[in-house]
C-alpha atoms as a PDB file:
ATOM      1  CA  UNK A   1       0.000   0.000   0.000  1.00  0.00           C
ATOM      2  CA  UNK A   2       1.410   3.613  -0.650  1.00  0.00           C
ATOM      3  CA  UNK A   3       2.017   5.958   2.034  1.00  0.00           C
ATOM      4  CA  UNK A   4       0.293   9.081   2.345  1.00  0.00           C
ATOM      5  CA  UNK A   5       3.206  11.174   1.102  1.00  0.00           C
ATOM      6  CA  UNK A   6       3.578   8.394  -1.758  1.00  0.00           C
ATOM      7  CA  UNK A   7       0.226   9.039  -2.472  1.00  0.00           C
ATOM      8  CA  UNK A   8       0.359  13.157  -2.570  1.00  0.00           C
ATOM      9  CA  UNK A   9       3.262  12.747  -4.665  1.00  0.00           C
ATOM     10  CA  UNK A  10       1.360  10.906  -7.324  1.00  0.00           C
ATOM     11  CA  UNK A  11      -1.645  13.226  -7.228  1.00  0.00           C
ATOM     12  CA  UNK A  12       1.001  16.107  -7.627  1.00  0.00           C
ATOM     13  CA  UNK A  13       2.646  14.642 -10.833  1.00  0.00           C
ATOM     14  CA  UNK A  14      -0.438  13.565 -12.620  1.00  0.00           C
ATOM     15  CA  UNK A  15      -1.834  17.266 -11.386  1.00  0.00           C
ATOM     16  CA  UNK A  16       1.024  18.673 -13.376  1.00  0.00           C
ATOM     17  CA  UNK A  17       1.271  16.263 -16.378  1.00  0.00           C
ATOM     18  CA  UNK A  18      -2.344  17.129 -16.623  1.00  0.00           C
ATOM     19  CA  UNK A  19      -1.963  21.355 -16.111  1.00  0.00           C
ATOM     20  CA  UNK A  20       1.684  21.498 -18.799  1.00  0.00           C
ATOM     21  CA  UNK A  21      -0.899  19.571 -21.159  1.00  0.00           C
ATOM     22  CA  UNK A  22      -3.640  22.129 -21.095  1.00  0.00           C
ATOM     23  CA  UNK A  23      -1.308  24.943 -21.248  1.00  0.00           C
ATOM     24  CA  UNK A  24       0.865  23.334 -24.448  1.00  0.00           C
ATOM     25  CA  UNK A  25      -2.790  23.076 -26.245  1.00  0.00           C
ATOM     26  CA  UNK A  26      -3.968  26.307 -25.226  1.00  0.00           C
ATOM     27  CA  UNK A  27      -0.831  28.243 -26.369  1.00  0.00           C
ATOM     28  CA  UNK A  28      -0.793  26.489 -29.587  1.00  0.00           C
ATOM     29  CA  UNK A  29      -4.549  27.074 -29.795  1.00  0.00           C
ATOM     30  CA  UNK A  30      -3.456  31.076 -29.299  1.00  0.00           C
ATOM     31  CA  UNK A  31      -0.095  30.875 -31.274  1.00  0.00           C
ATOM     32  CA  UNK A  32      -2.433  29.365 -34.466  1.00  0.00           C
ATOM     33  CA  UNK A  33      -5.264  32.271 -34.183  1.00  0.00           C
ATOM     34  CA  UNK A  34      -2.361  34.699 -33.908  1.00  0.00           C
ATOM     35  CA  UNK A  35      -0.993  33.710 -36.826  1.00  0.00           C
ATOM     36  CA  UNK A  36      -4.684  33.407 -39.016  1.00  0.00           C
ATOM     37  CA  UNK A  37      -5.270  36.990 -37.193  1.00  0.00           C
ATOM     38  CA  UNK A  38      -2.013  38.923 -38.519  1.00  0.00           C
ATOM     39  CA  UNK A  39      -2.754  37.883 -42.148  1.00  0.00           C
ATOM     40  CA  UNK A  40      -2.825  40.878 -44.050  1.00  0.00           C
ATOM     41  CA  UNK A  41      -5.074  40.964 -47.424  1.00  0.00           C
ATOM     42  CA  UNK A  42      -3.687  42.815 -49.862  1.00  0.00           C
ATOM     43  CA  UNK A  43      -6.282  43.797 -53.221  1.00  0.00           C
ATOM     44  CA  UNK A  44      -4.175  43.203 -56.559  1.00  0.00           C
ATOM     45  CA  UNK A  45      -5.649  45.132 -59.527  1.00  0.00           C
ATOM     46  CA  UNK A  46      -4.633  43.670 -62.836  1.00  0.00           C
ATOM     47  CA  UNK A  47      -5.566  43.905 -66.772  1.00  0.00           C
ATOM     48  CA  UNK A  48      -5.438  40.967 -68.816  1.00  0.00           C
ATOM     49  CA  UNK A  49      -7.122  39.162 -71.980  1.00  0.00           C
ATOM     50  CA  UNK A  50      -8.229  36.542 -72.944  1.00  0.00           C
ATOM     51  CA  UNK A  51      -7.765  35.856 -76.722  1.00  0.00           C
ATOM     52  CA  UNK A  52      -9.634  33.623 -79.229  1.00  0.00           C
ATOM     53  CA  UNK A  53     -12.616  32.702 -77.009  1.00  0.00           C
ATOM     54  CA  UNK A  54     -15.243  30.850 -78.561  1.00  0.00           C
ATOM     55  CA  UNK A  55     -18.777  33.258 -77.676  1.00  0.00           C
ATOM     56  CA  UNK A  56     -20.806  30.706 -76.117  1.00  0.00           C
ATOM     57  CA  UNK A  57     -23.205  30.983 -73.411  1.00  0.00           C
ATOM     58  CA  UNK A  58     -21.079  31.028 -70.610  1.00  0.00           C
ATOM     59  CA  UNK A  59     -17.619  31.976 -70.596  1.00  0.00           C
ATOM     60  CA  UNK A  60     -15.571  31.815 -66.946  1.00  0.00           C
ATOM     61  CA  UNK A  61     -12.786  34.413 -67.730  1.00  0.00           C
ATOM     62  CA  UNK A  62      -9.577  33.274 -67.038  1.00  0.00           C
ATOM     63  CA  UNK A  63      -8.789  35.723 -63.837  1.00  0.00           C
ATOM     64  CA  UNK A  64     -11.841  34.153 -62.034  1.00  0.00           C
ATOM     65  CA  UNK A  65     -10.429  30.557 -62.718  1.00  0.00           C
ATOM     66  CA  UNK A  66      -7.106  31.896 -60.848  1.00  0.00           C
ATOM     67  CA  UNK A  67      -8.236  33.609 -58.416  1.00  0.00           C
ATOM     68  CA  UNK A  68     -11.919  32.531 -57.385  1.00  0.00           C
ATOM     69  CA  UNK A  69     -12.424  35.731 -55.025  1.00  0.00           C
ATOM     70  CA  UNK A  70     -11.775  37.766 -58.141  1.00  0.00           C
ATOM     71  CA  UNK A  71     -14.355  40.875 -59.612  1.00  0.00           C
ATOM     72  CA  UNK A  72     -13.796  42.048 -62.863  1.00  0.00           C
ATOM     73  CA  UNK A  73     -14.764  45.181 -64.600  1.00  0.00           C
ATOM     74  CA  UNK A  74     -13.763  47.564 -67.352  1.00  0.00           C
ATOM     75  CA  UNK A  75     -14.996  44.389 -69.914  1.00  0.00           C
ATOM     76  CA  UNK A  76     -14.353  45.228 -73.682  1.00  0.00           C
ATOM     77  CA  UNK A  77     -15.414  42.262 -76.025  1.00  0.00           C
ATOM     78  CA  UNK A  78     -14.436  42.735 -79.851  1.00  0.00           C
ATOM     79  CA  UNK A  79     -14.867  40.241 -82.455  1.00  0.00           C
ATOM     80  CA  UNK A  80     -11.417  39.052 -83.369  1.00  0.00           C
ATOM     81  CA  UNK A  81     -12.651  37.443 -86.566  1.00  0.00           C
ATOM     82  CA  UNK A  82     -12.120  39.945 -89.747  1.00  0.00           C
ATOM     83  CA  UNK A  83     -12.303  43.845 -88.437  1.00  0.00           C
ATOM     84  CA  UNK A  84     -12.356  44.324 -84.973  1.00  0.00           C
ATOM     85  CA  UNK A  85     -15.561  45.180 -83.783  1.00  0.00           C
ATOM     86  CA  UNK A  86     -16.246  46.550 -80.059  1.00  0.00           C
ATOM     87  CA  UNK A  87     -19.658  44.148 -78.858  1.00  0.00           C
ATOM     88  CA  UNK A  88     -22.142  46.523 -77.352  1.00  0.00           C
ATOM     89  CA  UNK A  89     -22.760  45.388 -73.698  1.00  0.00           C
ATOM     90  CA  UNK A  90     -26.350  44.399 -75.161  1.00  0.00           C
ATOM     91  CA  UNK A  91     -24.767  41.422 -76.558  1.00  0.00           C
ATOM     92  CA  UNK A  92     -23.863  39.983 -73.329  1.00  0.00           C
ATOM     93  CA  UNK A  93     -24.175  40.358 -69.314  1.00  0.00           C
ATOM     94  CA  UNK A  94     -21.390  39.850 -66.744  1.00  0.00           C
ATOM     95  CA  UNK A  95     -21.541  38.502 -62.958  1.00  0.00           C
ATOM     96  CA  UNK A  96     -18.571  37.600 -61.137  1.00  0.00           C
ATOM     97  CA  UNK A  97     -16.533  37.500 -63.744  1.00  0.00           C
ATOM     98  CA  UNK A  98     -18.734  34.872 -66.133  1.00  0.00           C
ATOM     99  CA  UNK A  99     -19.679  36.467 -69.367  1.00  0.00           C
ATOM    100  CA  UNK A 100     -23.189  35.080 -70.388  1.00  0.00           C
ATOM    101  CA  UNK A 101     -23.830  35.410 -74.166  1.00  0.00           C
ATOM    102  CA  UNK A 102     -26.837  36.843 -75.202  1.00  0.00           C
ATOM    103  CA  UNK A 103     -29.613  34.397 -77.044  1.00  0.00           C
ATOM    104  CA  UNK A 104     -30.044  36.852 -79.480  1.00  0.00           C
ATOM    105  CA  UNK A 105     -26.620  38.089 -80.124  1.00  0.00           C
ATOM    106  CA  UNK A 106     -25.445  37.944 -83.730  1.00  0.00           C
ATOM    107  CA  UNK A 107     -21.791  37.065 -82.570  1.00  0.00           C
ATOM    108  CA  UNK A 108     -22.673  34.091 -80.474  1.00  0.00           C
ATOM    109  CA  UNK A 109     -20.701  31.557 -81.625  1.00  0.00           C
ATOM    110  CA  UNK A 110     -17.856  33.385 -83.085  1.00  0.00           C
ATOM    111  CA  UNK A 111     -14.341  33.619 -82.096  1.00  0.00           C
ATOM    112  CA  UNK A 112     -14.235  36.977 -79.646  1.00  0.00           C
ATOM    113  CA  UNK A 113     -11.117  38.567 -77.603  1.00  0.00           C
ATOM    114  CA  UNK A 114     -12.148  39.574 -73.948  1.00  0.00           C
ATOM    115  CA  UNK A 115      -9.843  42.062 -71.997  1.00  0.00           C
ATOM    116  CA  UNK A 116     -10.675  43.221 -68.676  1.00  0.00           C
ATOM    117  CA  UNK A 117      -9.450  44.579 -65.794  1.00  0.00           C
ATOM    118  CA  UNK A 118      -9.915  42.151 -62.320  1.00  0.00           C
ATOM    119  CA  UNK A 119      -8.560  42.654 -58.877  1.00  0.00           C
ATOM    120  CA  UNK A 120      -8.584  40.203 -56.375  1.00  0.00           C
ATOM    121  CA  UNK A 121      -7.378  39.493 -52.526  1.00  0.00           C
ATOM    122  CA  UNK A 122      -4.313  37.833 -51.423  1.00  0.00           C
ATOM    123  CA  UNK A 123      -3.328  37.486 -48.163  1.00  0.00           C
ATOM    124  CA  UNK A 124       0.210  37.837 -47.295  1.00  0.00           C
ATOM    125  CA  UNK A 125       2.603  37.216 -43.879  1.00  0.00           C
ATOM    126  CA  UNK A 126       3.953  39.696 -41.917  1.00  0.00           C
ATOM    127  CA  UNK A 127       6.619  38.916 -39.430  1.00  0.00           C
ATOM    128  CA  UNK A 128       4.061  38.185 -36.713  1.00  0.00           C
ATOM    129  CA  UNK A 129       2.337  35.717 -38.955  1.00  0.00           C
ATOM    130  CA  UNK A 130       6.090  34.238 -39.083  1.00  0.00           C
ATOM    131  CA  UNK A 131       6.817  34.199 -36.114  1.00  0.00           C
ATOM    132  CA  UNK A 132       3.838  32.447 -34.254  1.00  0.00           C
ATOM    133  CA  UNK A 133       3.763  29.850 -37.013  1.00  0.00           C
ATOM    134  CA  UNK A 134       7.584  28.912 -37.010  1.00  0.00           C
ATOM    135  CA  UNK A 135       6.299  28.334 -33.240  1.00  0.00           C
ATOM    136  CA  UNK A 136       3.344  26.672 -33.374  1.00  0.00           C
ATOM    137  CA  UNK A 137       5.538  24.031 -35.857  1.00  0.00           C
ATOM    138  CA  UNK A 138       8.143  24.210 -33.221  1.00  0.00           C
ATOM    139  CA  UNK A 139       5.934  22.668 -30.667  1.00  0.00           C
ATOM    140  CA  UNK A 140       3.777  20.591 -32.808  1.00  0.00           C
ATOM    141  CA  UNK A 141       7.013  18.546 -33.849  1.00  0.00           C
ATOM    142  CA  UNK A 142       7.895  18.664 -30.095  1.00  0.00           C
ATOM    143  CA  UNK A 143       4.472  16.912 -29.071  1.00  0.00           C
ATOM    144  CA  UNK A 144       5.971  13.662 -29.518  1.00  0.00           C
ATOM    145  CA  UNK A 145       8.864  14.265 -26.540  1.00  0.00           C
ATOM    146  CA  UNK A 146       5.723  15.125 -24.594  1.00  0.00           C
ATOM    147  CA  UNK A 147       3.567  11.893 -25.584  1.00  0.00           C
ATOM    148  CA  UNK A 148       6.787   9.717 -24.304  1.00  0.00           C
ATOM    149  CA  UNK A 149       7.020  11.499 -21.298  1.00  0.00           C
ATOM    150  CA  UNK A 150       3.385  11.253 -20.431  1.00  0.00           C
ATOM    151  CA  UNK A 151       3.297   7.289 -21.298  1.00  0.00           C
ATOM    152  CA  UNK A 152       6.244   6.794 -19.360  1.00  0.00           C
ATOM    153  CA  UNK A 153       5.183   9.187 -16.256  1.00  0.00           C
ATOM    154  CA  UNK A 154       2.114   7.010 -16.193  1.00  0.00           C
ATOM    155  CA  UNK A 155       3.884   3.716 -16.707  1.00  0.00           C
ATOM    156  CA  UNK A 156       6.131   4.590 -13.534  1.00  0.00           C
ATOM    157  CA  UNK A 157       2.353   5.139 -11.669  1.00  0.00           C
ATOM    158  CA  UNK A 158       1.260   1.680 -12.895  1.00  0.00           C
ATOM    159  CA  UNK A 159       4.432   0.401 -11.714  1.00  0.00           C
ATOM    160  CA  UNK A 160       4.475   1.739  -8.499  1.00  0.00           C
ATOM    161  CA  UNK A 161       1.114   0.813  -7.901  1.00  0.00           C
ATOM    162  CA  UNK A 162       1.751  -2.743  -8.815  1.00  0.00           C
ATOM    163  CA  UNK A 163       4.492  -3.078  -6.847  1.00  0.00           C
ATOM    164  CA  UNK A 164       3.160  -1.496  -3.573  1.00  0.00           C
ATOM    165  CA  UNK A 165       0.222  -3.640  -3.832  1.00  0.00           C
ATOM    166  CA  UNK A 166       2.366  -6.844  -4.858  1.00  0.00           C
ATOM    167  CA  UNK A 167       4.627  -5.626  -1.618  1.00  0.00           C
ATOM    168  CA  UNK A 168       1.727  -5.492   0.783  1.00  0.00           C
ATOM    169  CA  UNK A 169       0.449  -8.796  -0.490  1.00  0.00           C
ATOM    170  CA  UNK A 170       4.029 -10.745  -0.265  1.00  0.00           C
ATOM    171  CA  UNK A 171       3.638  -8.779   3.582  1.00  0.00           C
ATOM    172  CA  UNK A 172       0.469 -10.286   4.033  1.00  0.00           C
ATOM    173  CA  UNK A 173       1.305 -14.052   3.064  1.00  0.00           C
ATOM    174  CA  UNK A 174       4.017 -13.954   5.670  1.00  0.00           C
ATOM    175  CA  UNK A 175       1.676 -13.739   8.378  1.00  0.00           C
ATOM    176  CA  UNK A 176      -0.217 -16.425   7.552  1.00  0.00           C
ATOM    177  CA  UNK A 177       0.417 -19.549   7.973  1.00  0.00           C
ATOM    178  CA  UNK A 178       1.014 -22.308   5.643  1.00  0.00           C
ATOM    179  CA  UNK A 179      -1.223 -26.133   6.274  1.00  0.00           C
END
């Protein structure tokens, strides 16, 4: 059986295995929403075309494929078959970034050139967002020194349990007397 002290002693190192756990999770809990929270977005404006489009129903421009966020405006559309003709905005509607062709349009079908201007949002690190990331990885690849530690803290409870009671029985046979 374990002493009283013995006993305390346990109660004090699980107490503490238990309390550096929940603060190791808690500051990597912190360290990660640090790092999401110093993020800065950053809105790119940029002009671009996209050349020998078929003028089909729907067309995705190519900006909104790259960059999904992505709004587009300042939309030209001339017909890059023969002379260059500037399509009136009648001859198609635009909504984030997908032309729609017209029913109606006399171009549909034909080869067009779209150029347009798009912007879009990128988030970039600053040296917070370094910082509490690099640490966050730090102790994420030191988790597994504290997963030993833990099993084998626990292990030497099991242990010393085992053997305390295994002592008081071996203490208890003596007495007793053998027929």
């Amino acid at each position: 059986m374990l002493t009283m002290a013995e006993t305390i002693d346990l109660q004090k190192f699980v107490g503490t295995v238990i309390v550096v756990g929940i603060i190791l999770v808690m500051g990597m809990f912190i360290l990660s929403e640090i790092g999401d929270n110093t993020k800065e977005d950053v809105a790119t404006t940029t002009s671009t075309s996209d050349a020998d489009v078929s003028f089909t129903d729907d067309i995705t421009l190519s900006a909104f494929t790259s960059y999904p966020t992505a709004t587009c405006s300042e939309i030209v559309v001339t017909n890059s078959t023969g002379e260059e003709i500037v399509l009136a905005t009648g001859n198609y509607t635009v909504e984030n970034c997908v032309l729609t062709v017209d029913a109606g349009s006399p171009y549909k079908l034909e080869t067009v050139d779209i150029a347009y201007d798009y912007t879009y949002t990128a988030e970039t690190n600053s040296e917070a967002t370094n910082a509490s990331e690099s640490l966050v990885t730090s102790l994420s690849n030191g988790t597994g020194w504290i997963a030993i530690l833990i099993v084998v803290g626990f292990a030497t409870i099991i242990l010393t349990l085992l053997s305390s009671g295994l002592a008081e029985s071996m203490k208890g046979s003596r007495e007793q007397p053998i027929y």
